[in-house]
Protein backbone atom coordinates (compact mmCIF):
# COMPACT_ATOMS: atom_id res chain seq x y z
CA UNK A 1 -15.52 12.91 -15.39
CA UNK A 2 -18.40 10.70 -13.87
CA UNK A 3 -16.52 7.62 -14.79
CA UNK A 4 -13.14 9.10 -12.72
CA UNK A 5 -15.16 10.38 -9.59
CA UNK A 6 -16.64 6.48 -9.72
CA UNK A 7 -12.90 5.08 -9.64
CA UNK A 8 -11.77 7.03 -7.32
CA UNK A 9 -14.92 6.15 -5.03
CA UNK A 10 -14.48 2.66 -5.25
CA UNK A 11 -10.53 3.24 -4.87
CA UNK A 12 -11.92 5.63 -1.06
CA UNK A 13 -14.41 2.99 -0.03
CA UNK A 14 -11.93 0.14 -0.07
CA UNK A 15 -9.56 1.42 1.97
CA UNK A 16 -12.19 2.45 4.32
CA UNK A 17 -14.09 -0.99 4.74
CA UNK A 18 -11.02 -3.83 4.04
CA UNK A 19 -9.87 -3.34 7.98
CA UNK A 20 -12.35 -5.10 9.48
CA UNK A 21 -12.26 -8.37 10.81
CA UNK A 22 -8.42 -8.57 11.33
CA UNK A 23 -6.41 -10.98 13.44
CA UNK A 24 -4.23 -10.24 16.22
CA UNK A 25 -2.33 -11.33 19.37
CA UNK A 26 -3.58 -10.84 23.17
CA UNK A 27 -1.42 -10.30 25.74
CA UNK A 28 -0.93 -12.25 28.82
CA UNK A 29 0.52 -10.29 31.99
CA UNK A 30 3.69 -12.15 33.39
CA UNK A 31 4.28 -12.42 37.17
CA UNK A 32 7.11 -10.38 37.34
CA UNK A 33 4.69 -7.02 36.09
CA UNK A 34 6.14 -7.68 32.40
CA UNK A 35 3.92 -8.35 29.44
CA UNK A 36 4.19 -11.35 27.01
CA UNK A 37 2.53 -11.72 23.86
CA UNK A 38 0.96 -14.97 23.57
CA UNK A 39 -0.32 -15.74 19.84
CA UNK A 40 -0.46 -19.39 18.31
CA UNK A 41 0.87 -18.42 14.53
CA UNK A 42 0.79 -15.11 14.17
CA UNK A 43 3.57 -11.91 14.16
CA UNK A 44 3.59 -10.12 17.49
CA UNK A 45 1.91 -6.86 17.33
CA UNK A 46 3.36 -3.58 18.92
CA UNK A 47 2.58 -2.74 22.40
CA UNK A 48 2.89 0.74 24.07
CA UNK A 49 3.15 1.59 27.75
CA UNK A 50 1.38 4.64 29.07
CA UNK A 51 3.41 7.06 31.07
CA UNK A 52 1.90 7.49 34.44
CA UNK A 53 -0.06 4.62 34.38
CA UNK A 54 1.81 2.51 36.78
CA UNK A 55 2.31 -0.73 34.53
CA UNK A 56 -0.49 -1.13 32.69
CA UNK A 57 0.13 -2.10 29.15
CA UNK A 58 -2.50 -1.30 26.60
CA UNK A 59 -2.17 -3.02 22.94
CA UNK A 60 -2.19 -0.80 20.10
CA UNK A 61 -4.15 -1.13 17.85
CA UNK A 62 -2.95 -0.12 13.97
CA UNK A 63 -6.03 1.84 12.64
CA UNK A 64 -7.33 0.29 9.47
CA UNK A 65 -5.27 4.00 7.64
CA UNK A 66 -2.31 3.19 9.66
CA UNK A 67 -2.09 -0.87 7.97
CA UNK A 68 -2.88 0.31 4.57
CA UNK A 69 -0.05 3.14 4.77
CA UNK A 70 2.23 0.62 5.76
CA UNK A 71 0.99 -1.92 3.09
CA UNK A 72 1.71 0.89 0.34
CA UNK A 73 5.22 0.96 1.77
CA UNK A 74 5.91 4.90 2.37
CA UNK A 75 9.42 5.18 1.35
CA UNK A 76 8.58 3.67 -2.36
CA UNK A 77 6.39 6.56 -2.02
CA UNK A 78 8.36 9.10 -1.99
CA UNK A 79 10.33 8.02 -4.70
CA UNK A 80 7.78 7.40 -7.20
CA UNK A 81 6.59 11.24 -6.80
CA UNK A 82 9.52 12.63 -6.60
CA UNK A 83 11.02 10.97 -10.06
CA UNK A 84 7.33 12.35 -11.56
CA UNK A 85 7.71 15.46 -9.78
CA UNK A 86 11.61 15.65 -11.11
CA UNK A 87 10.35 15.02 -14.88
CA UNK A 88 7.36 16.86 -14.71
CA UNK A 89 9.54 19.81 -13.80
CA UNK A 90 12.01 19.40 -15.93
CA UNK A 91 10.03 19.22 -19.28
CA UNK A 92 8.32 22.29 -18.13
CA UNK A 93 11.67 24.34 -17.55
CA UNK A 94 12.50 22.88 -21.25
CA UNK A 95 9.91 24.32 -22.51
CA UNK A 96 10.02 27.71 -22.01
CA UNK A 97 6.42 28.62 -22.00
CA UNK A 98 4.62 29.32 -18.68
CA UNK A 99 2.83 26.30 -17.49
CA UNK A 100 -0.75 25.47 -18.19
CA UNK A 101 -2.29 25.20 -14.76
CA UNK A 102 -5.77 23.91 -16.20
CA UNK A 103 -3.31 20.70 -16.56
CA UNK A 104 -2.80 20.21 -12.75
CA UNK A 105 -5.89 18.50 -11.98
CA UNK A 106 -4.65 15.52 -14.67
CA UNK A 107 -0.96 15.69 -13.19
CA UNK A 108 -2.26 14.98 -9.52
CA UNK A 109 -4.72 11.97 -11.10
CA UNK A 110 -1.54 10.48 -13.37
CA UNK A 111 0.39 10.63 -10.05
CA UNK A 112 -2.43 8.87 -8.04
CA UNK A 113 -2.07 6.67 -10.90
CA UNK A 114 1.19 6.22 -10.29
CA UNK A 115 0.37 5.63 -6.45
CA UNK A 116 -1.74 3.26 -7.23
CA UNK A 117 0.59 0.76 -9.47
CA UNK A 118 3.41 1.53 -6.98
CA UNK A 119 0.93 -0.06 -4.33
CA UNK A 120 -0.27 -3.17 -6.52
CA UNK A 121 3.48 -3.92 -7.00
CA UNK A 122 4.50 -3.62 -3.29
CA UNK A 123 1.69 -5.32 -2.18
CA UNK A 124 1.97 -8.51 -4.67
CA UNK A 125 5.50 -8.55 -3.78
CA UNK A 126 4.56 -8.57 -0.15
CA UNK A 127 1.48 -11.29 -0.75
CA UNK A 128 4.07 -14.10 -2.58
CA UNK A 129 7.07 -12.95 0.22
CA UNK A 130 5.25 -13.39 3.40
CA UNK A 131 7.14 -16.67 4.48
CA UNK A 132 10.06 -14.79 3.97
CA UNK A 133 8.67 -11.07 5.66
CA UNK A 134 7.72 -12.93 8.69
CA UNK A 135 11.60 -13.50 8.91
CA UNK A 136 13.60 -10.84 7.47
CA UNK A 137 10.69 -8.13 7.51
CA UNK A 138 8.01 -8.44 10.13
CA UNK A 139 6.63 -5.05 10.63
CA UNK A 140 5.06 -5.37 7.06
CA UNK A 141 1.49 -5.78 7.33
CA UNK A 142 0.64 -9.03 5.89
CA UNK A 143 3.31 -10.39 8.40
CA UNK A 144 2.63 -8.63 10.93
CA UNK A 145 -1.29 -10.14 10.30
CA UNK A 146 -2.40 -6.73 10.18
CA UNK A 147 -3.86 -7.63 7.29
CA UNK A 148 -4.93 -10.43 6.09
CA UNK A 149 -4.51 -12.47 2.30
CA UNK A 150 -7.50 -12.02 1.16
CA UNK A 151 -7.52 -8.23 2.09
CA UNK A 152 -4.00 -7.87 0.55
CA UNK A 153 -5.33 -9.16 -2.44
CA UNK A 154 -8.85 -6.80 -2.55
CA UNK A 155 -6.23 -3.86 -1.94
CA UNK A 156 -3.96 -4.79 -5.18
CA UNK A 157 -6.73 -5.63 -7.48
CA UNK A 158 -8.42 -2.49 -6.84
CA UNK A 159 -5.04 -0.51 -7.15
CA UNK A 160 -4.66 -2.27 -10.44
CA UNK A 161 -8.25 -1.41 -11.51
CA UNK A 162 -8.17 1.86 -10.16
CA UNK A 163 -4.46 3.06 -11.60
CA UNK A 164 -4.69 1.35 -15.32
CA UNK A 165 -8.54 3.13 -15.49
CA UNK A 166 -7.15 6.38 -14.45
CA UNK A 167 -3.98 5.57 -17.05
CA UNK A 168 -6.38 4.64 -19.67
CA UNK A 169 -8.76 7.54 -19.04
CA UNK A 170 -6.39 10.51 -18.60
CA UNK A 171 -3.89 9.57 -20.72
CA UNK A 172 -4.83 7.51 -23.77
CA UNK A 173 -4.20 3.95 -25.15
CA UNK A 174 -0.57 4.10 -25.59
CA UNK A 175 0.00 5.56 -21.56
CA UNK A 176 -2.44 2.56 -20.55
CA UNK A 177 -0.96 -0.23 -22.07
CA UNK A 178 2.14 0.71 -20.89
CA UNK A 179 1.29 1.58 -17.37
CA UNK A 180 -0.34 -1.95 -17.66
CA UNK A 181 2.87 -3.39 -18.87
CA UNK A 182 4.64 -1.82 -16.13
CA UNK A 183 2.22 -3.72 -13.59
CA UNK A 184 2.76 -7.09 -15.79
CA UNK A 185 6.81 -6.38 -15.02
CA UNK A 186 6.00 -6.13 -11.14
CA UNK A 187 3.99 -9.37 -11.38
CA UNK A 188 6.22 -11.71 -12.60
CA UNK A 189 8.87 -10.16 -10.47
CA UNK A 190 7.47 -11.20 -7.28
CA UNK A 191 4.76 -13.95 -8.71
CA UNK A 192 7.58 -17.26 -7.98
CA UNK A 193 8.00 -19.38 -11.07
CA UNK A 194 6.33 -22.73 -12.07
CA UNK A 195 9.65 -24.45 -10.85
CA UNK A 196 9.59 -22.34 -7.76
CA UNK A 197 5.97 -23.61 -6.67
């Protein structure tokens, strides 16, 4: 139990401390009372205008929780809990037996597990993709340089730490390796090939 509160520390203090020391635009009023976003390389960042504050423009600023949710990609999300949720439920209907509640602690950590490899492989995907996110997809973080590429990278490895320890821990050998295999599959299908380099 000691070694799982320490993962899921390290997993809490990460995404607490990577948000510093981020890049982003500043703005530039125009004559005309309009604002342009001047930045020399980077993704434009969202502005909002305050109601009743005749013109001025404030920046906002993506809290460090906001970037990270966005890095995790929230609609990949809800797909990897609800296919957990859908087979967790059905094996229990198939069994017949009332459920074991002492077991719910486990099935929340296996489905932060699952959280946390669903992260790793969004975020290496969006890492090796950026050229091509700036484009196509530029409210992504890493894009949008709310986060950096070396933050993007602290954020994956620790996913990948945190979710094959928890996989390992809870749920044996066999669970791990394949949980690890599953993060070796999301690698190579973002990481670009030798030829591709």
């Amino acid at each position: 139990m000691r070694t799982m509160r320490g993962l899921l520390g390290l997993c809490l203090l990460a995404a607490l401390l990577w948000g510093y020391g981020r890049d982003s635009g500043f703005l530039v009023p125009s004559p005309r009372g309009a604002v342009q976003q001047q930045f020399a390389g980077k993704a434009p960042t969202r502005l909002l205008r305050r109601a009743g504050s005749e013109g001025a423009v404030e920046e906002e600023k993506s809290s460090s929780l906001k970037a990270f949710w966005k890095f995790l990609r929230p609609h990949t999300i809800r797909g990897t809990i609800l296919g957990s949720s859908a087979m967790v439920s059905r094996a229990v209907i198939e069994n017949g037996q009332a459920p074991d509640w002492s077991l719910l602690p486990t099935a929340a950590l296996g489905v932060l597990a699952l959280l946390c490899g669903n992260g790793y492989i969004v975020g290496i995907n969006q890492i090796y993709d950026v050229s091509i996110d700036v484009i196509n997809k530029p409210f992504l973080p890493v894009a949008a340089k709310e986060l950096s590429i070396p933050q993007a990278w602290v954020l994956i490895i620790l996913m990948a730490v945190c979710g094959t320890g928890l996989a390992f821990h809870l749920f044996g050998p066999l669970i791990g390796s394949l949980y690890a295999f599953g993060l070796f599959l999301g690698t190579i299908y973002s990481v670009p090939s030798g030829s591709e380099m």
